[in-house]
PDB file of N, CA and C in Angstrom:
ATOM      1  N   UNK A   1     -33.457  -2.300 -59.195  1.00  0.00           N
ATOM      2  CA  UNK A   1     -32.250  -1.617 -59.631  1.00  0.00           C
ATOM      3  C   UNK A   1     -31.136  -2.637 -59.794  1.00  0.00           C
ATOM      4  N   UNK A   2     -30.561  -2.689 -60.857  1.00  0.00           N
ATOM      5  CA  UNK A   2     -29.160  -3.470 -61.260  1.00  0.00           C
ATOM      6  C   UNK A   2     -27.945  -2.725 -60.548  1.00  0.00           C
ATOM      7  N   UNK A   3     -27.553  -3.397 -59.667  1.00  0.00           N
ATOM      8  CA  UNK A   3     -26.254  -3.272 -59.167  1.00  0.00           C
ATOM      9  C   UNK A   3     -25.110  -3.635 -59.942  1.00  0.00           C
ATOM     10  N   UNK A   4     -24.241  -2.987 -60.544  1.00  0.00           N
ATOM     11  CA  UNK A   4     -23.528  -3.424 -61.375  1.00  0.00           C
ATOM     12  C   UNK A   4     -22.113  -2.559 -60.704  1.00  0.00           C
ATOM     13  N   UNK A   5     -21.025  -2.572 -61.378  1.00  0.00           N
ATOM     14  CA  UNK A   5     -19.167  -2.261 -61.095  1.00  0.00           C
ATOM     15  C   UNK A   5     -19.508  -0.322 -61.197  1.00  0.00           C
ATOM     16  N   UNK A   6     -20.267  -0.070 -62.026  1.00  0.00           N
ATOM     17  CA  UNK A   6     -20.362   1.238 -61.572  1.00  0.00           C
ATOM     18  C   UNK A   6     -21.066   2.300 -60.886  1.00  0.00           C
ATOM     19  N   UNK A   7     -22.321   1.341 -60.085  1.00  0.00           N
ATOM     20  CA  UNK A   7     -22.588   2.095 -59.213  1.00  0.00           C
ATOM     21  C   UNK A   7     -22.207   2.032 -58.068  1.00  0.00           C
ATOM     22  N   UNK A   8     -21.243   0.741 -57.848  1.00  0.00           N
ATOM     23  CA  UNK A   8     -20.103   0.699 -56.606  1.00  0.00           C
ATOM     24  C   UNK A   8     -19.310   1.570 -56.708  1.00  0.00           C
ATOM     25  N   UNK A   9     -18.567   2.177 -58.304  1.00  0.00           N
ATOM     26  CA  UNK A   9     -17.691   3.359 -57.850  1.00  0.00           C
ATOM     27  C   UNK A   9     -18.089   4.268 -56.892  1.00  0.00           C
ATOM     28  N   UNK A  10     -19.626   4.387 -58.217  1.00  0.00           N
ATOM     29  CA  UNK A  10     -20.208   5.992 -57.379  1.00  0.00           C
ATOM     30  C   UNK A  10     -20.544   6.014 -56.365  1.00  0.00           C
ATOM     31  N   UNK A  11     -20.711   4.691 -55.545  1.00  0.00           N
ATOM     32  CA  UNK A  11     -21.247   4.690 -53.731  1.00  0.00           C
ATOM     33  C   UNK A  11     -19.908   4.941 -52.993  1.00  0.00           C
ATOM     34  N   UNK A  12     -18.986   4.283 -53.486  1.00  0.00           N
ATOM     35  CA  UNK A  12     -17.678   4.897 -53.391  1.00  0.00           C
ATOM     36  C   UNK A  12     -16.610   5.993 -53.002  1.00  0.00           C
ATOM     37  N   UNK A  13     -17.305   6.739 -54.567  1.00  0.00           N
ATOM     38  CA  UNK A  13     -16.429   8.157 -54.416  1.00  0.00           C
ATOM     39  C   UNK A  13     -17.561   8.678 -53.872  1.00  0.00           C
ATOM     40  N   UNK A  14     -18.694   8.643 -53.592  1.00  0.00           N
ATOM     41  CA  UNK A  14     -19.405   9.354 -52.764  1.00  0.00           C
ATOM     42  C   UNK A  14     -19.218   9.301 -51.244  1.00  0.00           C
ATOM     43  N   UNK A  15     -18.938   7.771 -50.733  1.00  0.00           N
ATOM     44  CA  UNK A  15     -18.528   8.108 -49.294  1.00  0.00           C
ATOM     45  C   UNK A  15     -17.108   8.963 -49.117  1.00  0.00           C
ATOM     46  N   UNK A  16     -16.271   8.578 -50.068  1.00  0.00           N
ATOM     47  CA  UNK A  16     -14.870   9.048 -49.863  1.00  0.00           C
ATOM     48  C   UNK A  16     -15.353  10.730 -49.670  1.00  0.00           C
ATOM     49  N   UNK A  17     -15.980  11.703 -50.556  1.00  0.00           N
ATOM     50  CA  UNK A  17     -16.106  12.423 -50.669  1.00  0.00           C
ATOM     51  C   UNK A  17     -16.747  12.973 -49.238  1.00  0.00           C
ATOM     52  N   UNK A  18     -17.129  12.436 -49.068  1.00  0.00           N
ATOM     53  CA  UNK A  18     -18.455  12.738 -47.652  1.00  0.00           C
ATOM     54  C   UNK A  18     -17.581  12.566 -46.406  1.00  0.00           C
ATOM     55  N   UNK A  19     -16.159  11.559 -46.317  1.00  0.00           N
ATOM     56  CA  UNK A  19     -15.317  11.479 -45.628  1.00  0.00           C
ATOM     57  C   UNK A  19     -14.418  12.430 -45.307  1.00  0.00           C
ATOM     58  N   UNK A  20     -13.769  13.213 -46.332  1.00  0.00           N
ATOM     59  CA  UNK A  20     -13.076  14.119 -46.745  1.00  0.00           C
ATOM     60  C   UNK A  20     -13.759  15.319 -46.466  1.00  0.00           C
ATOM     61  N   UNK A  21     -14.636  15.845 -46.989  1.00  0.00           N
ATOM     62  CA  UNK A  21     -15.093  16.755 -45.985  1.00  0.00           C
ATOM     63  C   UNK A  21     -15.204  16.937 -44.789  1.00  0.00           C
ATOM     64  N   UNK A  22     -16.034  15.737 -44.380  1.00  0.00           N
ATOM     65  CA  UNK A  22     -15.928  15.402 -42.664  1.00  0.00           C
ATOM     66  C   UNK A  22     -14.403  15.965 -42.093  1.00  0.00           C
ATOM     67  N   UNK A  23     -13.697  14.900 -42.503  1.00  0.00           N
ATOM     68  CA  UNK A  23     -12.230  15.098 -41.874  1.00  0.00           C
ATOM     69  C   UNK A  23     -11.691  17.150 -42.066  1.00  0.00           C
ATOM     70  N   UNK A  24     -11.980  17.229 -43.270  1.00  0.00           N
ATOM     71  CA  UNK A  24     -11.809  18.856 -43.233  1.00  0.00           C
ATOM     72  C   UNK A  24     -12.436  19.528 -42.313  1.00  0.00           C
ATOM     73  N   UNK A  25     -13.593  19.445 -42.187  1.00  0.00           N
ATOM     74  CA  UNK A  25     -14.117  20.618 -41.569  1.00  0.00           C
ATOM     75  C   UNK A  25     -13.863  20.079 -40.075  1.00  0.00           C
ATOM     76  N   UNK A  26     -13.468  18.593 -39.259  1.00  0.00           N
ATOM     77  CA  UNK A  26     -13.120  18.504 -38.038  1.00  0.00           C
ATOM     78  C   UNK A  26     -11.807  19.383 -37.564  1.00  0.00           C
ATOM     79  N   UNK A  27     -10.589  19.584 -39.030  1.00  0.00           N
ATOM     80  CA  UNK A  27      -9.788  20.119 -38.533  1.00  0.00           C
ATOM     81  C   UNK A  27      -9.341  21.062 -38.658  1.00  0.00           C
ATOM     82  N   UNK A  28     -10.626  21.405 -39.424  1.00  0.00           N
ATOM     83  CA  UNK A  28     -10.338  23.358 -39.387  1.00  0.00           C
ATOM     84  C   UNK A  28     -11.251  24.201 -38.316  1.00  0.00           C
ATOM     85  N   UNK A  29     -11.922  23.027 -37.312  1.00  0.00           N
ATOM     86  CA  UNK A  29     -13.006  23.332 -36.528  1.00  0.00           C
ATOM     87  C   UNK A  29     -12.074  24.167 -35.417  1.00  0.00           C
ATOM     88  N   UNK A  30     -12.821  25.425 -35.303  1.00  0.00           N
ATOM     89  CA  UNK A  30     -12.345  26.226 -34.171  1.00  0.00           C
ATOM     90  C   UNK A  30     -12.290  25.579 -32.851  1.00  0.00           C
ATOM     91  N   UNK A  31     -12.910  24.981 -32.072  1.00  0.00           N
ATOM     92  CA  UNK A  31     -13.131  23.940 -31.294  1.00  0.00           C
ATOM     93  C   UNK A  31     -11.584  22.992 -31.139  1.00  0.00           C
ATOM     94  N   UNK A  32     -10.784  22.972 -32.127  1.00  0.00           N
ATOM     95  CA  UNK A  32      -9.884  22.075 -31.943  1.00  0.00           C
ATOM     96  C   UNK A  32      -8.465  22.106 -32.580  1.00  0.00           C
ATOM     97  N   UNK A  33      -8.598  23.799 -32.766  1.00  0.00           N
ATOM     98  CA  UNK A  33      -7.413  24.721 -32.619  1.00  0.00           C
ATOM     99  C   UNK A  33      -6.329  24.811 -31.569  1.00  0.00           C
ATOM    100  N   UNK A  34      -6.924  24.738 -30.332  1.00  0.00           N
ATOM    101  CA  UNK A  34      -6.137  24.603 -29.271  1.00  0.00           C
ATOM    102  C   UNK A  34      -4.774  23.352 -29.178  1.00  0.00           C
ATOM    103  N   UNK A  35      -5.886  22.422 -29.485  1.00  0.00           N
ATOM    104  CA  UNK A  35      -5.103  20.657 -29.923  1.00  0.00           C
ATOM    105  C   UNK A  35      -4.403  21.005 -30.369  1.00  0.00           C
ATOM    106  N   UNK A  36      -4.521  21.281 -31.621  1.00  0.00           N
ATOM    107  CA  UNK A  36      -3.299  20.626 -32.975  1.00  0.00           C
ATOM    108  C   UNK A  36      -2.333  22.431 -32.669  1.00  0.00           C
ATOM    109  N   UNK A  37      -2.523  23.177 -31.873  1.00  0.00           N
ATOM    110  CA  UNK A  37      -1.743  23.678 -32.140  1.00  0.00           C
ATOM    111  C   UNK A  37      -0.377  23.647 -30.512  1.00  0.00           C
ATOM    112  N   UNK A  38      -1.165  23.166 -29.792  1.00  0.00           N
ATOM    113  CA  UNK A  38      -0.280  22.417 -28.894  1.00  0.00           C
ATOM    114  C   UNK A  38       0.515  20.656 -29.241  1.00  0.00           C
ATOM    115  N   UNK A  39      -0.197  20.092 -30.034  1.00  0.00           N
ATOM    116  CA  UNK A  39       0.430  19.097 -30.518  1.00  0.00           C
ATOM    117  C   UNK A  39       1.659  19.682 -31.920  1.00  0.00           C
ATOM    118  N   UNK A  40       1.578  20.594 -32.159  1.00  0.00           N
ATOM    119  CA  UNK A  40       2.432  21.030 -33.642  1.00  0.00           C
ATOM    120  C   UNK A  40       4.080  21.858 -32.959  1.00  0.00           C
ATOM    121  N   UNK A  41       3.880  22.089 -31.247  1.00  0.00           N
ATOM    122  CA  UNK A  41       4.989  22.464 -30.112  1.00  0.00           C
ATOM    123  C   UNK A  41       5.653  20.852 -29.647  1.00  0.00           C
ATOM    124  N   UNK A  42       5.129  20.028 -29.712  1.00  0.00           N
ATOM    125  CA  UNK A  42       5.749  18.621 -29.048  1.00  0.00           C
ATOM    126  C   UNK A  42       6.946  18.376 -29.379  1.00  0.00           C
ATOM    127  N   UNK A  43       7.650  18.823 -30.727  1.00  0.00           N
ATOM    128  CA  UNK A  43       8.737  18.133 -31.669  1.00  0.00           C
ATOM    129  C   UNK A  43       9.630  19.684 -30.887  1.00  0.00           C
ATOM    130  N   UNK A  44       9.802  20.485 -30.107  1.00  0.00           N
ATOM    131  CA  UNK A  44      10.606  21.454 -29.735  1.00  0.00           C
ATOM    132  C   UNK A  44      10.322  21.357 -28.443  1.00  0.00           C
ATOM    133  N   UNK A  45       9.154  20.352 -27.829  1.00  0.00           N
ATOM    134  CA  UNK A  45       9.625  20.815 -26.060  1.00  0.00           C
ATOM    135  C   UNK A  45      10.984  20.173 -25.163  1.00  0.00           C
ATOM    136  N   UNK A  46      11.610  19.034 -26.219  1.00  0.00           N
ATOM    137  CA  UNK A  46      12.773  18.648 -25.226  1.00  0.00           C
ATOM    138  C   UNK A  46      13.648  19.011 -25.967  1.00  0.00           C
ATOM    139  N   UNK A  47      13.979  19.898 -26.480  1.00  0.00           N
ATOM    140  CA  UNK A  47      15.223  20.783 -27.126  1.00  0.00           C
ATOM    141  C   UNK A  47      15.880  21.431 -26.479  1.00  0.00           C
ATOM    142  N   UNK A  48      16.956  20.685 -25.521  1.00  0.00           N
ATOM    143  CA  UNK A  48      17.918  21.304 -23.994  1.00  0.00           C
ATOM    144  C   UNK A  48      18.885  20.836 -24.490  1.00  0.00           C
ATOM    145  N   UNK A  49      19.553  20.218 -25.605  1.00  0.00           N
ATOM    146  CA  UNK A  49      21.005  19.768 -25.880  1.00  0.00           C
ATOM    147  C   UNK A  49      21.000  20.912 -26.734  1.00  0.00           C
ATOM    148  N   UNK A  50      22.250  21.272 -27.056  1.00  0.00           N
ATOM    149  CA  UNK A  50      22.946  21.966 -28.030  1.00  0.00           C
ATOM    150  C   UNK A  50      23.145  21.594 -29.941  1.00  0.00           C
ATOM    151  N   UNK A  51      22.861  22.295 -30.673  1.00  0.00           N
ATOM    152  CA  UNK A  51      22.795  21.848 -31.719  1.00  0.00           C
ATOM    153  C   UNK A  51      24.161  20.954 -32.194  1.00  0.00           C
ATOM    154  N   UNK A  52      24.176  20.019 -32.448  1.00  0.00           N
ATOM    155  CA  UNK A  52      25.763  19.213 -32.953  1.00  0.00           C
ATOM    156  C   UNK A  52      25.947  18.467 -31.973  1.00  0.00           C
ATOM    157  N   UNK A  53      25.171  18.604 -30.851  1.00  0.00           N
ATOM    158  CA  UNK A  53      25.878  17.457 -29.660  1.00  0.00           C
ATOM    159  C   UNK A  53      24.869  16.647 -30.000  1.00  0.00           C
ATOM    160  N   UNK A  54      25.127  14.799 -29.760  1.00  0.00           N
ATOM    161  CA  UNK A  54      24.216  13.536 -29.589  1.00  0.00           C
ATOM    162  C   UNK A  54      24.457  12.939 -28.285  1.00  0.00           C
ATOM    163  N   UNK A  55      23.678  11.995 -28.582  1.00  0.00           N
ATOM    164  CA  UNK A  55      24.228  10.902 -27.160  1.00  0.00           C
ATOM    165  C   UNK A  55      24.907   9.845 -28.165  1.00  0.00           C
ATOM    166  N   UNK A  56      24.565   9.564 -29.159  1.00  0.00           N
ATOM    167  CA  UNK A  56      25.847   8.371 -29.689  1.00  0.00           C
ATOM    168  C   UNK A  56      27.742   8.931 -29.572  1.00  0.00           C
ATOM    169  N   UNK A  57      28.129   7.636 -29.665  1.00  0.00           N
ATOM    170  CA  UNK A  57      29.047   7.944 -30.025  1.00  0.00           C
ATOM    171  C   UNK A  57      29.981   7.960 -30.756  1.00  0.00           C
TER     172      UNK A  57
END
């Protein structure tokens, strides 16, 4: 078999493709619902100042 520039694409977009799924279905996996939906609360658990107040000055 001749290895040539376009069957590197297609080994290519074939892993990408095979990646991308992977990554989808890890994070739509019920299994790991709990995670990301306790990590998606992190950006509101130290929200004890008042809106308009900073620490600069």
């Amino acid at each position: 078999m001749d290895f040539d520039i376009n069957v590197m694409r297609s080994v290519v977009t074939l892993v990408s493709l095979v990646l991308f799924l992977g990554l989808m279905l890890w994070t739509w996996s019920r299994k790991r619902k709990d995670f990301f939906d306790d990590a998606a609360q992190v950006p509101f658990l130290d929200d004890d100042a008042p809106v308009g107040t900073s620490d600069r000055p």
